[in-house]
N, C-alpha and C. Protein backbone atom coordinates (compact mmCIF):
# COMPACT_ATOMS: atom_id res chain seq x y z
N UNK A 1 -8.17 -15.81 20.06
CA UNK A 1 -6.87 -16.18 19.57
C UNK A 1 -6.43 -17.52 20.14
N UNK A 2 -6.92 -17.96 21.05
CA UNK A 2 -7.38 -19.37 21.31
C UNK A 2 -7.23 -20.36 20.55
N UNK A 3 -7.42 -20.11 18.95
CA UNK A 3 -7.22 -21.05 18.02
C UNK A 3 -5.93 -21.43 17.64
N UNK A 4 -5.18 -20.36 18.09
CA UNK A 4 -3.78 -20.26 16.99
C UNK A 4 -2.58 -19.55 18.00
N UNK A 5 -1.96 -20.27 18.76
CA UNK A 5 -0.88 -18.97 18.84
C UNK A 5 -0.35 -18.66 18.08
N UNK A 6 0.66 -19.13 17.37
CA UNK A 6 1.48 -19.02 16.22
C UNK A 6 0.82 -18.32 15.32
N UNK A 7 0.18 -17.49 15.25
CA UNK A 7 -0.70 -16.57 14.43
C UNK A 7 0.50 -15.61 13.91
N UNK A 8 1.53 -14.89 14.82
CA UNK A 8 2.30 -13.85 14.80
C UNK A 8 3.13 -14.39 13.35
N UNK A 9 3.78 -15.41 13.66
CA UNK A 9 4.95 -15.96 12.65
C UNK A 9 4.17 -16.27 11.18
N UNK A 10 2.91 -16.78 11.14
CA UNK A 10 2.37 -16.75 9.64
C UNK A 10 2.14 -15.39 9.22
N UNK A 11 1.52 -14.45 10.19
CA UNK A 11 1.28 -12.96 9.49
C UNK A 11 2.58 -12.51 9.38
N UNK A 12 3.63 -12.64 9.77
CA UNK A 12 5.30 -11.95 9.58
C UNK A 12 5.73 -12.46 7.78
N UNK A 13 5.91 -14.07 7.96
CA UNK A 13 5.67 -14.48 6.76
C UNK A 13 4.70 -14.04 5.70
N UNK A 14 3.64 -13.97 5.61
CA UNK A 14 2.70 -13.45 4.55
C UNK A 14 3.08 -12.09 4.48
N UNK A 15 3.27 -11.03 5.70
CA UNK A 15 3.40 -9.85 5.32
C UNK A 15 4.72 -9.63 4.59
N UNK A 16 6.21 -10.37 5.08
CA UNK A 16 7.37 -10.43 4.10
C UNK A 16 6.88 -10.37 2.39
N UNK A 17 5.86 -11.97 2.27
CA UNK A 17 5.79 -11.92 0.81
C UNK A 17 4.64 -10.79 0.33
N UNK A 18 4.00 -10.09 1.14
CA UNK A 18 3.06 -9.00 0.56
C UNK A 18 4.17 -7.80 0.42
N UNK A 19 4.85 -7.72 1.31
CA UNK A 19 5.84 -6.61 1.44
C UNK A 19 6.45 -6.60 -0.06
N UNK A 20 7.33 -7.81 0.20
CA UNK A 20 7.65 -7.71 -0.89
C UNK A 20 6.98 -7.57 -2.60
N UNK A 21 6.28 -7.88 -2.57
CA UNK A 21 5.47 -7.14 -3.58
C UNK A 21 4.86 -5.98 -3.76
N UNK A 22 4.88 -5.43 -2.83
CA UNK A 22 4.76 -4.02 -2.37
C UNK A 22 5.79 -3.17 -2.92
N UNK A 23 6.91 -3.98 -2.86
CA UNK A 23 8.45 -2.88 -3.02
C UNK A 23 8.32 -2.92 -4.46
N UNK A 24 8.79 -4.51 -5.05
CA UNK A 24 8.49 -4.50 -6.66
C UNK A 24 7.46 -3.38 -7.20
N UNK A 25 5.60 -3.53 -6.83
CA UNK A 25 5.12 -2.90 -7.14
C UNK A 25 5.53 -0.99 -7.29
N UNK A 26 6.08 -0.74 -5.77
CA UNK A 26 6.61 0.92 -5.78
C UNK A 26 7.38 1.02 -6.72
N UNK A 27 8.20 -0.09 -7.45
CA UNK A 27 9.50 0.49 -8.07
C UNK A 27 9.05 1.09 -9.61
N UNK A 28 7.43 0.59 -9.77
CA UNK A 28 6.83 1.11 -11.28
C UNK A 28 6.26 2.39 -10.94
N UNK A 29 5.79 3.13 -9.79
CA UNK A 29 5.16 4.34 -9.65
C UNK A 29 6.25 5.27 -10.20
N UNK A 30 7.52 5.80 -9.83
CA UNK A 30 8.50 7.01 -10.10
C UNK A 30 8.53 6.57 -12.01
N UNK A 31 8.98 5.32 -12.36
CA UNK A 31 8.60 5.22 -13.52
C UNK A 31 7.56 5.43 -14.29
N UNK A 32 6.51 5.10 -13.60
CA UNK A 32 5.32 4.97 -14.42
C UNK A 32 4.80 6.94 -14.60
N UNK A 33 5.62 7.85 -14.18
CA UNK A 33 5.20 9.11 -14.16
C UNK A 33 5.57 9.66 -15.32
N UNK A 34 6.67 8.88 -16.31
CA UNK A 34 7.25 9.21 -17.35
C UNK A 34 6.75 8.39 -18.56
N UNK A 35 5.84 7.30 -18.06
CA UNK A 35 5.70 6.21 -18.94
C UNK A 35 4.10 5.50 -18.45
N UNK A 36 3.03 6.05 -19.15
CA UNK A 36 2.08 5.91 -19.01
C UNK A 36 1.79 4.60 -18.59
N UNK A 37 2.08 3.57 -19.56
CA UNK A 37 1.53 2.21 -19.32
C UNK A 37 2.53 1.35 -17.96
N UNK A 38 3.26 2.47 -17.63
CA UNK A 38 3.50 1.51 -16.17
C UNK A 38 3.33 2.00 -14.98
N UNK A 39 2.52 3.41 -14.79
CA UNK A 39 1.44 4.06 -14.49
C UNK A 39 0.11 3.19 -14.41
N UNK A 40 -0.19 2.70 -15.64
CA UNK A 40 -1.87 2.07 -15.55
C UNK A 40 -1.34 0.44 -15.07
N UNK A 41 -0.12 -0.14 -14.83
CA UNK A 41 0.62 -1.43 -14.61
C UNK A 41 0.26 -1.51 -12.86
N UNK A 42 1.19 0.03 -12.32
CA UNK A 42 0.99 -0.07 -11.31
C UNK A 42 -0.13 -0.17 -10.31
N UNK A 43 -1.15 0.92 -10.74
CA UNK A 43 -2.50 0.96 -10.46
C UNK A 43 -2.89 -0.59 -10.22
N UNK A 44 -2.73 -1.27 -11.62
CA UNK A 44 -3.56 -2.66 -11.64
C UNK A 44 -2.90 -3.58 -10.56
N UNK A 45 -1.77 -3.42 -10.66
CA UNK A 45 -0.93 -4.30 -9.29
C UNK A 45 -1.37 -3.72 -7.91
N UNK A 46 -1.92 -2.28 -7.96
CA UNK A 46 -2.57 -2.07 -6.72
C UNK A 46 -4.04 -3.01 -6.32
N UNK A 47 -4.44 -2.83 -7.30
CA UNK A 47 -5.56 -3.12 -7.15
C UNK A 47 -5.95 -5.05 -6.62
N UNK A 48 -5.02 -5.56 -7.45
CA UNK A 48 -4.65 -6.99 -6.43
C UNK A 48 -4.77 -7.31 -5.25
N UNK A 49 -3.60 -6.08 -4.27
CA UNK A 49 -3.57 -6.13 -3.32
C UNK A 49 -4.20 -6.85 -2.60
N UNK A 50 -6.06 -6.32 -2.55
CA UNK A 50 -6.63 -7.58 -1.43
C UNK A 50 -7.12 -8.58 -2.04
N UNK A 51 -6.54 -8.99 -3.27
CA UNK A 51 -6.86 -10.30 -3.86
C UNK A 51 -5.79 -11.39 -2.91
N UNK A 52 -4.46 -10.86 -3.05
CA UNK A 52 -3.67 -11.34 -2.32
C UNK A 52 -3.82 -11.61 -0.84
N UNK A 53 -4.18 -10.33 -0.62
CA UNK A 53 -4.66 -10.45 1.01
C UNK A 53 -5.44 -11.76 1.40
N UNK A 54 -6.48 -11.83 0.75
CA UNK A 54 -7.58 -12.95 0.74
C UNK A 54 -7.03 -14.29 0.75
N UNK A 55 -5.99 -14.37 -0.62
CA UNK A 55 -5.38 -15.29 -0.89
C UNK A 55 -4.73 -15.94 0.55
N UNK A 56 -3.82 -15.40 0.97
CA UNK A 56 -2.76 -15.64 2.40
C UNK A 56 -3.43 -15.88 3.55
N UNK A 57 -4.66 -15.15 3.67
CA UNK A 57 -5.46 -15.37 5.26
C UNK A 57 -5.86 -16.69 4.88
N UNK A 58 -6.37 -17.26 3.63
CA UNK A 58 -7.25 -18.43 3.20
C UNK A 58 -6.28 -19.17 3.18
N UNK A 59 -5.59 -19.25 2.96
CA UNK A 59 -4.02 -20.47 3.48
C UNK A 59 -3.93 -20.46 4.55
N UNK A 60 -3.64 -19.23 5.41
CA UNK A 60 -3.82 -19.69 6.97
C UNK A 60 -4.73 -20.14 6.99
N UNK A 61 -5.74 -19.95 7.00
CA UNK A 61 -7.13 -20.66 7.75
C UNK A 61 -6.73 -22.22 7.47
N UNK A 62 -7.08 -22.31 6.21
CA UNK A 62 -6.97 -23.87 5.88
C UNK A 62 -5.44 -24.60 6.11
N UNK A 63 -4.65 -23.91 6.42
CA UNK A 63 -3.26 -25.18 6.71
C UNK A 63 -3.44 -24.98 8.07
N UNK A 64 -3.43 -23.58 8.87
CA UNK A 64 -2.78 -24.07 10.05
C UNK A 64 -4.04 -23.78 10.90
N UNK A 65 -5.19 -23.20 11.36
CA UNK A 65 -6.21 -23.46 11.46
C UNK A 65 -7.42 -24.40 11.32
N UNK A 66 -7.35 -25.31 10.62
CA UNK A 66 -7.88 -26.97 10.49
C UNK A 66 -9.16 -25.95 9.60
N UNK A 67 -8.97 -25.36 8.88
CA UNK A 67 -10.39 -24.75 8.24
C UNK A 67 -11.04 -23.73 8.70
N UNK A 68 -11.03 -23.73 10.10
CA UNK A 68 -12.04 -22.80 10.43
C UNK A 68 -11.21 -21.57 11.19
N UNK A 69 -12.02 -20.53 10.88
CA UNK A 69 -11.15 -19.21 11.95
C UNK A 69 -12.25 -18.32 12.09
N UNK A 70 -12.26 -17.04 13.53
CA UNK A 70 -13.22 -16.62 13.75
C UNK A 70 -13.16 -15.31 13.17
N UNK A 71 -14.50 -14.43 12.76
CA UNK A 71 -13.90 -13.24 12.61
C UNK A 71 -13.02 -12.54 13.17
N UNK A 72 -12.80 -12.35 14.30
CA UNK A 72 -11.62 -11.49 15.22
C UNK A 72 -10.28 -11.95 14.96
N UNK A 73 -10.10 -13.42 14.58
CA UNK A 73 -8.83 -13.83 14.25
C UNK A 73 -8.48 -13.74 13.03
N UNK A 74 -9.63 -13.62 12.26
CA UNK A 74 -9.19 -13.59 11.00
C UNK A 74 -8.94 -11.68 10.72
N UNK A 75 -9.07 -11.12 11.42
CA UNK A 75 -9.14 -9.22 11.16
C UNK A 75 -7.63 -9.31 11.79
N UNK A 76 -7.77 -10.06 12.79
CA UNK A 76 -6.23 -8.92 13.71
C UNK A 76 -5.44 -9.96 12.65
N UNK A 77 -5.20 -10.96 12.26
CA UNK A 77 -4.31 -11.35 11.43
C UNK A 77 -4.21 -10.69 10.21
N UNK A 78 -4.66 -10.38 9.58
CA UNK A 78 -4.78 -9.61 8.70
C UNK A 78 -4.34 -8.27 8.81
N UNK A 79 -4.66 -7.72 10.00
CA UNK A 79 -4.10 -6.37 10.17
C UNK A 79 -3.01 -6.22 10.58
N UNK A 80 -2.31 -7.78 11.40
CA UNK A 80 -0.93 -7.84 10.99
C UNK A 80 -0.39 -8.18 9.79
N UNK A 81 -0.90 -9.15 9.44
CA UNK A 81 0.14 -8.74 7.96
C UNK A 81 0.20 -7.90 7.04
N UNK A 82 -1.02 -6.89 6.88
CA UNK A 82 -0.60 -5.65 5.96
C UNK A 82 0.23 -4.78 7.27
N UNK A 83 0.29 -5.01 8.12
CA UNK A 83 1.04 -3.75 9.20
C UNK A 83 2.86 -4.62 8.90
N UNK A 84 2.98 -5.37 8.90
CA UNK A 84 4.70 -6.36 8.50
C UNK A 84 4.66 -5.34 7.51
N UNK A 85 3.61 -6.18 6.18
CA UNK A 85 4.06 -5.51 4.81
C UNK A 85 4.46 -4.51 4.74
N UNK A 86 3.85 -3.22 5.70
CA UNK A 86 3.68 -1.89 5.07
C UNK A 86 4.86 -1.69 6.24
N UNK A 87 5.72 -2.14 7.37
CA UNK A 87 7.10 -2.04 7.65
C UNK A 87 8.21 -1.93 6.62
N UNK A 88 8.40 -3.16 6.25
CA UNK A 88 9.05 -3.99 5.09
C UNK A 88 8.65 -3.03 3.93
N UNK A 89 7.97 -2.29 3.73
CA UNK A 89 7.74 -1.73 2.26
C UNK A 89 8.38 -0.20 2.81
N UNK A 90 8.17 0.28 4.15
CA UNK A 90 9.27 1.50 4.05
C UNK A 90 10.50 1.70 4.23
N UNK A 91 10.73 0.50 4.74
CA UNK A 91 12.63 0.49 3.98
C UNK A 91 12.97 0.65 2.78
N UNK A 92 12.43 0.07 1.52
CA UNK A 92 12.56 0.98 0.37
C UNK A 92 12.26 2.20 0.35
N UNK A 93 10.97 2.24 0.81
CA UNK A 93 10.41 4.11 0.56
C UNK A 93 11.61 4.99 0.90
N UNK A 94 11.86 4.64 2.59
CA UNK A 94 12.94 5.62 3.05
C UNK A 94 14.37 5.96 1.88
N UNK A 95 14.77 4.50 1.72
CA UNK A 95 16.17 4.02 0.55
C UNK A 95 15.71 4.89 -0.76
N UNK A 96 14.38 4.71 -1.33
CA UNK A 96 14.28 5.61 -2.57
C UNK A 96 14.01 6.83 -2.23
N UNK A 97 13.41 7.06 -0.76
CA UNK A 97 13.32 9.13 -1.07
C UNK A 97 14.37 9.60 -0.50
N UNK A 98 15.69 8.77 0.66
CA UNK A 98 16.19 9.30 0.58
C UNK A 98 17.58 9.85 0.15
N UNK A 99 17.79 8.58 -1.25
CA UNK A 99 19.13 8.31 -1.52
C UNK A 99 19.03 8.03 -2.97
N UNK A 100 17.14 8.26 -3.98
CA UNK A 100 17.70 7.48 -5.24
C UNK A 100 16.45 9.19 -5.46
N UNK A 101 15.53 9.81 -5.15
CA UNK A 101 14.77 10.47 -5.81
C UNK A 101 15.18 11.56 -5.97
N UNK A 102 15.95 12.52 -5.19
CA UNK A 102 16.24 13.45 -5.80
C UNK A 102 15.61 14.66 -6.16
N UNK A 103 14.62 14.88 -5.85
CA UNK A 103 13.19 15.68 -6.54
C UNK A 103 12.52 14.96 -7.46
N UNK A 104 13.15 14.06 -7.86
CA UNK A 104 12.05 13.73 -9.48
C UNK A 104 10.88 13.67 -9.45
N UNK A 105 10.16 13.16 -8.54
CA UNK A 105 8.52 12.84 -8.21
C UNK A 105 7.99 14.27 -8.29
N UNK A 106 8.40 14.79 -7.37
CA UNK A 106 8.59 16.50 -7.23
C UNK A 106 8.11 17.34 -8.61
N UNK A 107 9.44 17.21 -9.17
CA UNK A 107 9.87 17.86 -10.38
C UNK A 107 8.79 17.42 -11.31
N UNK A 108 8.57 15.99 -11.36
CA UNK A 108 7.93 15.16 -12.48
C UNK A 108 6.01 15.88 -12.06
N UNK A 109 5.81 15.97 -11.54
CA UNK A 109 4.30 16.32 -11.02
C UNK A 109 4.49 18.08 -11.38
N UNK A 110 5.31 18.36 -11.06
CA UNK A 110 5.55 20.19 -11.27
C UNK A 110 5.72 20.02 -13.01
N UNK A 111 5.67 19.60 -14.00
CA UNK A 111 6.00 19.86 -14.94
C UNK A 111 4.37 19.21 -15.63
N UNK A 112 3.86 18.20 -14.56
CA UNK A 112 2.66 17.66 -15.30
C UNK A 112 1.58 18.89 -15.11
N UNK A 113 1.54 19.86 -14.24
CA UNK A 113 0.72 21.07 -13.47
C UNK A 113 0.87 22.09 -14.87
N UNK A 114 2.75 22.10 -15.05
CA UNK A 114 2.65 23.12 -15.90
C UNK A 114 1.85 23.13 -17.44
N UNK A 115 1.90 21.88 -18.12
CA UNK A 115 1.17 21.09 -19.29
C UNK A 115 -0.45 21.44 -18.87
N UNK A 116 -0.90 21.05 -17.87
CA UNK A 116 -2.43 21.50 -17.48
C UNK A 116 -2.26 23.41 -17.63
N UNK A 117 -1.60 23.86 -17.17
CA UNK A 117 -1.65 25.06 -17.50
C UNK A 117 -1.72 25.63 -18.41
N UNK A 118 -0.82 25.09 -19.43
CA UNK A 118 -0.69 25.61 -21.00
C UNK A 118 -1.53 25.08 -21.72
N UNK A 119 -2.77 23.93 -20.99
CA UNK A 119 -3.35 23.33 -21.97
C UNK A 119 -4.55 24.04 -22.91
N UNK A 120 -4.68 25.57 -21.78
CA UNK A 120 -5.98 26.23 -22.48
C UNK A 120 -7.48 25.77 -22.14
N UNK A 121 -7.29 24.87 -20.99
CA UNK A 121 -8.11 24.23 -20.42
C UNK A 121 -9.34 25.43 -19.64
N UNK A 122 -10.73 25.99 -19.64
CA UNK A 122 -10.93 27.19 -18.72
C UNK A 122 -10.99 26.51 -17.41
N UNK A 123 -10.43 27.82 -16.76
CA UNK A 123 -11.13 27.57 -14.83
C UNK A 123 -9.74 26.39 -14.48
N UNK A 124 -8.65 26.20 -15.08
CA UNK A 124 -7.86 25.16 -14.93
C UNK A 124 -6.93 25.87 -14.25
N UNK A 125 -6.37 26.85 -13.59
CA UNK A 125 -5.57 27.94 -12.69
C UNK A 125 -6.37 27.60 -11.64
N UNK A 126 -7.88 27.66 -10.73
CA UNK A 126 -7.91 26.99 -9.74
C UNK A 126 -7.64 25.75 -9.04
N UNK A 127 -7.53 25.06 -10.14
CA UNK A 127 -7.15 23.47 -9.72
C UNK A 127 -5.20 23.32 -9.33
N UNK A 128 -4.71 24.08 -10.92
CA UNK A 128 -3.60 24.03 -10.63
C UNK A 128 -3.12 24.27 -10.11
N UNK A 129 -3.54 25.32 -9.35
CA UNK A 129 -2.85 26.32 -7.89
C UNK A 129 -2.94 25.65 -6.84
N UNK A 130 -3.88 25.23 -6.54
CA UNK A 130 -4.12 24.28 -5.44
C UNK A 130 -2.99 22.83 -5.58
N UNK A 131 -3.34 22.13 -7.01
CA UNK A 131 -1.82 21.03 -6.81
C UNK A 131 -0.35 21.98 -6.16
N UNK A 132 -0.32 22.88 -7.00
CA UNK A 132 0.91 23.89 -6.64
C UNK A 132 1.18 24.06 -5.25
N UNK A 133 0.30 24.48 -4.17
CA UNK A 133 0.45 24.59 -2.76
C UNK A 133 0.54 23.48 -2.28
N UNK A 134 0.09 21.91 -2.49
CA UNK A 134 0.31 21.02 -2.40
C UNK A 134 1.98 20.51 -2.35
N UNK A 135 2.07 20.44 -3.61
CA UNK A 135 3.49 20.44 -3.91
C UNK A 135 4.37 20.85 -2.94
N UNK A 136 4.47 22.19 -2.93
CA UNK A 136 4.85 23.46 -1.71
C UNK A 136 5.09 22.78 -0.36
N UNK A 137 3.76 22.15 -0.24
CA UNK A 137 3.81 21.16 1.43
C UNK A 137 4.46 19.80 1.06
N UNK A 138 4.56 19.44 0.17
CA UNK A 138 5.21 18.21 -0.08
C UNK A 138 6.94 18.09 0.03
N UNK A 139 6.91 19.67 -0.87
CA UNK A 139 8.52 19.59 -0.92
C UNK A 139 9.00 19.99 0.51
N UNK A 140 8.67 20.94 2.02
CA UNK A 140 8.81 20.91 2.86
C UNK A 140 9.37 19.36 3.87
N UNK A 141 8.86 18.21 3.39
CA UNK A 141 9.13 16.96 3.96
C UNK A 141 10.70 16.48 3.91
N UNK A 142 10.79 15.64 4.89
CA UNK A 142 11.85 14.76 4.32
C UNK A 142 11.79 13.92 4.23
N UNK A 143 12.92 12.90 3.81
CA UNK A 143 12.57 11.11 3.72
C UNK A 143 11.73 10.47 4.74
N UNK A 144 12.16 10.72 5.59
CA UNK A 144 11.60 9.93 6.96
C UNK A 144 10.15 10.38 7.45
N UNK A 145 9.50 11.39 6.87
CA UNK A 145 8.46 12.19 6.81
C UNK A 145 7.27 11.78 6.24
N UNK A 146 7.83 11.72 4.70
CA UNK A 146 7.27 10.85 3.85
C UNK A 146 7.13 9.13 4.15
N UNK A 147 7.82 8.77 4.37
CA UNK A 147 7.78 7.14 4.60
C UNK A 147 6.98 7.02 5.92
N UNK A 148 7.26 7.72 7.17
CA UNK A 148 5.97 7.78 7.80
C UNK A 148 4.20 7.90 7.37
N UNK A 149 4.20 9.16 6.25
CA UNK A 149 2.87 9.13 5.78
C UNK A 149 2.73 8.04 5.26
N UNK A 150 3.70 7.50 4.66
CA UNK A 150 3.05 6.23 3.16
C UNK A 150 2.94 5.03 4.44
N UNK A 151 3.73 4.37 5.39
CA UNK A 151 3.44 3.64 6.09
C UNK A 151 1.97 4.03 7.11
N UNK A 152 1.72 5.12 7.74
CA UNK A 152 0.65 5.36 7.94
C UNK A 152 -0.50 4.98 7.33
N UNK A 153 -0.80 6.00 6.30
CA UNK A 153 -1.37 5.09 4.79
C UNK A 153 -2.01 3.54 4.68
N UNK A 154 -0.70 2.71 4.57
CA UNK A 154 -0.65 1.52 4.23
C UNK A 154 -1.46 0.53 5.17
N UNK A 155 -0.70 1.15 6.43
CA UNK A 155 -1.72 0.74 7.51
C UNK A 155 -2.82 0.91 7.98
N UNK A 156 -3.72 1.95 7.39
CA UNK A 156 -5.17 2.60 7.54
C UNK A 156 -5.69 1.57 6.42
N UNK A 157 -5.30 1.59 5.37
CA UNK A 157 -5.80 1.15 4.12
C UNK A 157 -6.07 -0.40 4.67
N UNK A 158 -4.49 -0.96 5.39
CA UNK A 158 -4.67 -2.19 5.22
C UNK A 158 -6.12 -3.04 6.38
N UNK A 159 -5.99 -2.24 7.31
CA UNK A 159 -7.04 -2.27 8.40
C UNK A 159 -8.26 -2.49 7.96
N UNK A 160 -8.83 -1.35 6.88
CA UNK A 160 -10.05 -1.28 6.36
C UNK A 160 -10.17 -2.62 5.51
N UNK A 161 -9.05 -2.98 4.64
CA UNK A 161 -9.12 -4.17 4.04
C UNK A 161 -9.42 -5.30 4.84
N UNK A 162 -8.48 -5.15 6.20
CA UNK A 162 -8.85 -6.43 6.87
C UNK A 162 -10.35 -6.66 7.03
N UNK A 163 -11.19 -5.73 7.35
CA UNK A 163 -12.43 -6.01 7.57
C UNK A 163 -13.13 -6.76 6.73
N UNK A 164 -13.19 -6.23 5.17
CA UNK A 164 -13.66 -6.96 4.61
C UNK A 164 -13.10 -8.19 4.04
N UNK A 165 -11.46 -8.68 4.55
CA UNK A 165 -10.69 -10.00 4.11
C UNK A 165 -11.21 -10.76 5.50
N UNK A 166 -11.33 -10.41 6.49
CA UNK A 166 -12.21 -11.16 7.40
C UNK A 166 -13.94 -11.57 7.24
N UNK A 167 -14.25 -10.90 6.84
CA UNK A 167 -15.62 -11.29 6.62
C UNK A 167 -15.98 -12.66 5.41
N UNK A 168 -14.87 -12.44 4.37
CA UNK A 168 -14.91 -13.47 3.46
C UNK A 168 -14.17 -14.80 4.03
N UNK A 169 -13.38 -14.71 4.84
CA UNK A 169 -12.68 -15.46 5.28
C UNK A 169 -13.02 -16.48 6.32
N UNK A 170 -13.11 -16.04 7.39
CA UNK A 170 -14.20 -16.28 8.22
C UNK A 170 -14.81 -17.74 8.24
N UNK A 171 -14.93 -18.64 8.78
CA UNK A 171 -15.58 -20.16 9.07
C UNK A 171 -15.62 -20.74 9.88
N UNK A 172 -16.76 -21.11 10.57
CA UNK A 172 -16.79 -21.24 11.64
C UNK A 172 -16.82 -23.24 11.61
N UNK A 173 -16.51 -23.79 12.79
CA UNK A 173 -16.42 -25.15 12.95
C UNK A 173 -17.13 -26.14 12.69
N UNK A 174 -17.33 -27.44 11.80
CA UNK A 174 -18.24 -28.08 11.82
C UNK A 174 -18.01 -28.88 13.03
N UNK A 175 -19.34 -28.91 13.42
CA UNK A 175 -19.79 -29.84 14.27
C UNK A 175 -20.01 -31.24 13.95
């Protein structure tokens, strides 16, 4: 870390603007449960994710790094800024589970179980039962419960990403 102190304040920054796209992105999941194509919207905006990631470490490197950064600097930076983002992204979580959802996610998944049920589907009562006990443990939670798992989550996910946004990233000094 030798290369960079100021490492902290670019990953705060990048993770703000990942965050924030993070929140935008959450705000199509509760929708997208009623409305297919912003369901398959959200997915695809997931799937960005470490496009972006890539994107932001590769700006650090090249503005404030003179080009080059080592693997280790390029991982823990990275694993700070999806760890900002995925801060910054459970202040909504908490704000929507615990003041705008209501059950709906809940409700909305309990009614998609019941449709698999009636579908006449065979052997489809083992699966559904199992979402069902699921559910069961889900609805047990509270806001702050949930936004722990999803920040947990975010931060496992983002870690694993770092590895491979470091490896692409990564450049070592010309001589």
């Amino acid at each position: 870390m030798a290369e960079n102190k100021g490492y902290m304040q670019y990953a705060m920054l990048f993770g703000t603007y990942l965050g924030g796209y993070w929140i935008l992105k959450f705000i199509l999941f509760p929708l997208g449960l009623t409305i297919p194509f912003l369901s398959f919207l959200f997915v695809g905006l997931t799937l960005c994710v470490p496009f972006m990631g890539y994107y932001y470490v590769r700006m650090y490197r090249n503005t404030v790094c003179s080009g080059s950064i080592s693997f280790l600097h390029a991982w823990i930076f990275t694993v700070f800024m999806y760890m900002f983002a995925a801060l910054l992204t459970a202040v909504a979580h908490y704000i929507y589970f615990r003041f705008i959802d209501h059950g709906f996610v809940i409700n909305a998944y309990e009614s998609q179980i019941d449709i698999l049920n009636k579908s006449g589907v065979p052997d489809i009562e083992a699966y559904t039962n199992m979402f069902q006990e699921t559910l069961e443990t889900v609805k047990s939670l509270t806001p702050i419960d949930i936004t722990m798992q999803l920040v947990s989550w975010n931060v496992f996910c983002g870690s694993l990403l770092a590895l491979l946004t470091a490896l692409f990233v990564m450049r070592r000094k010309k001589e």
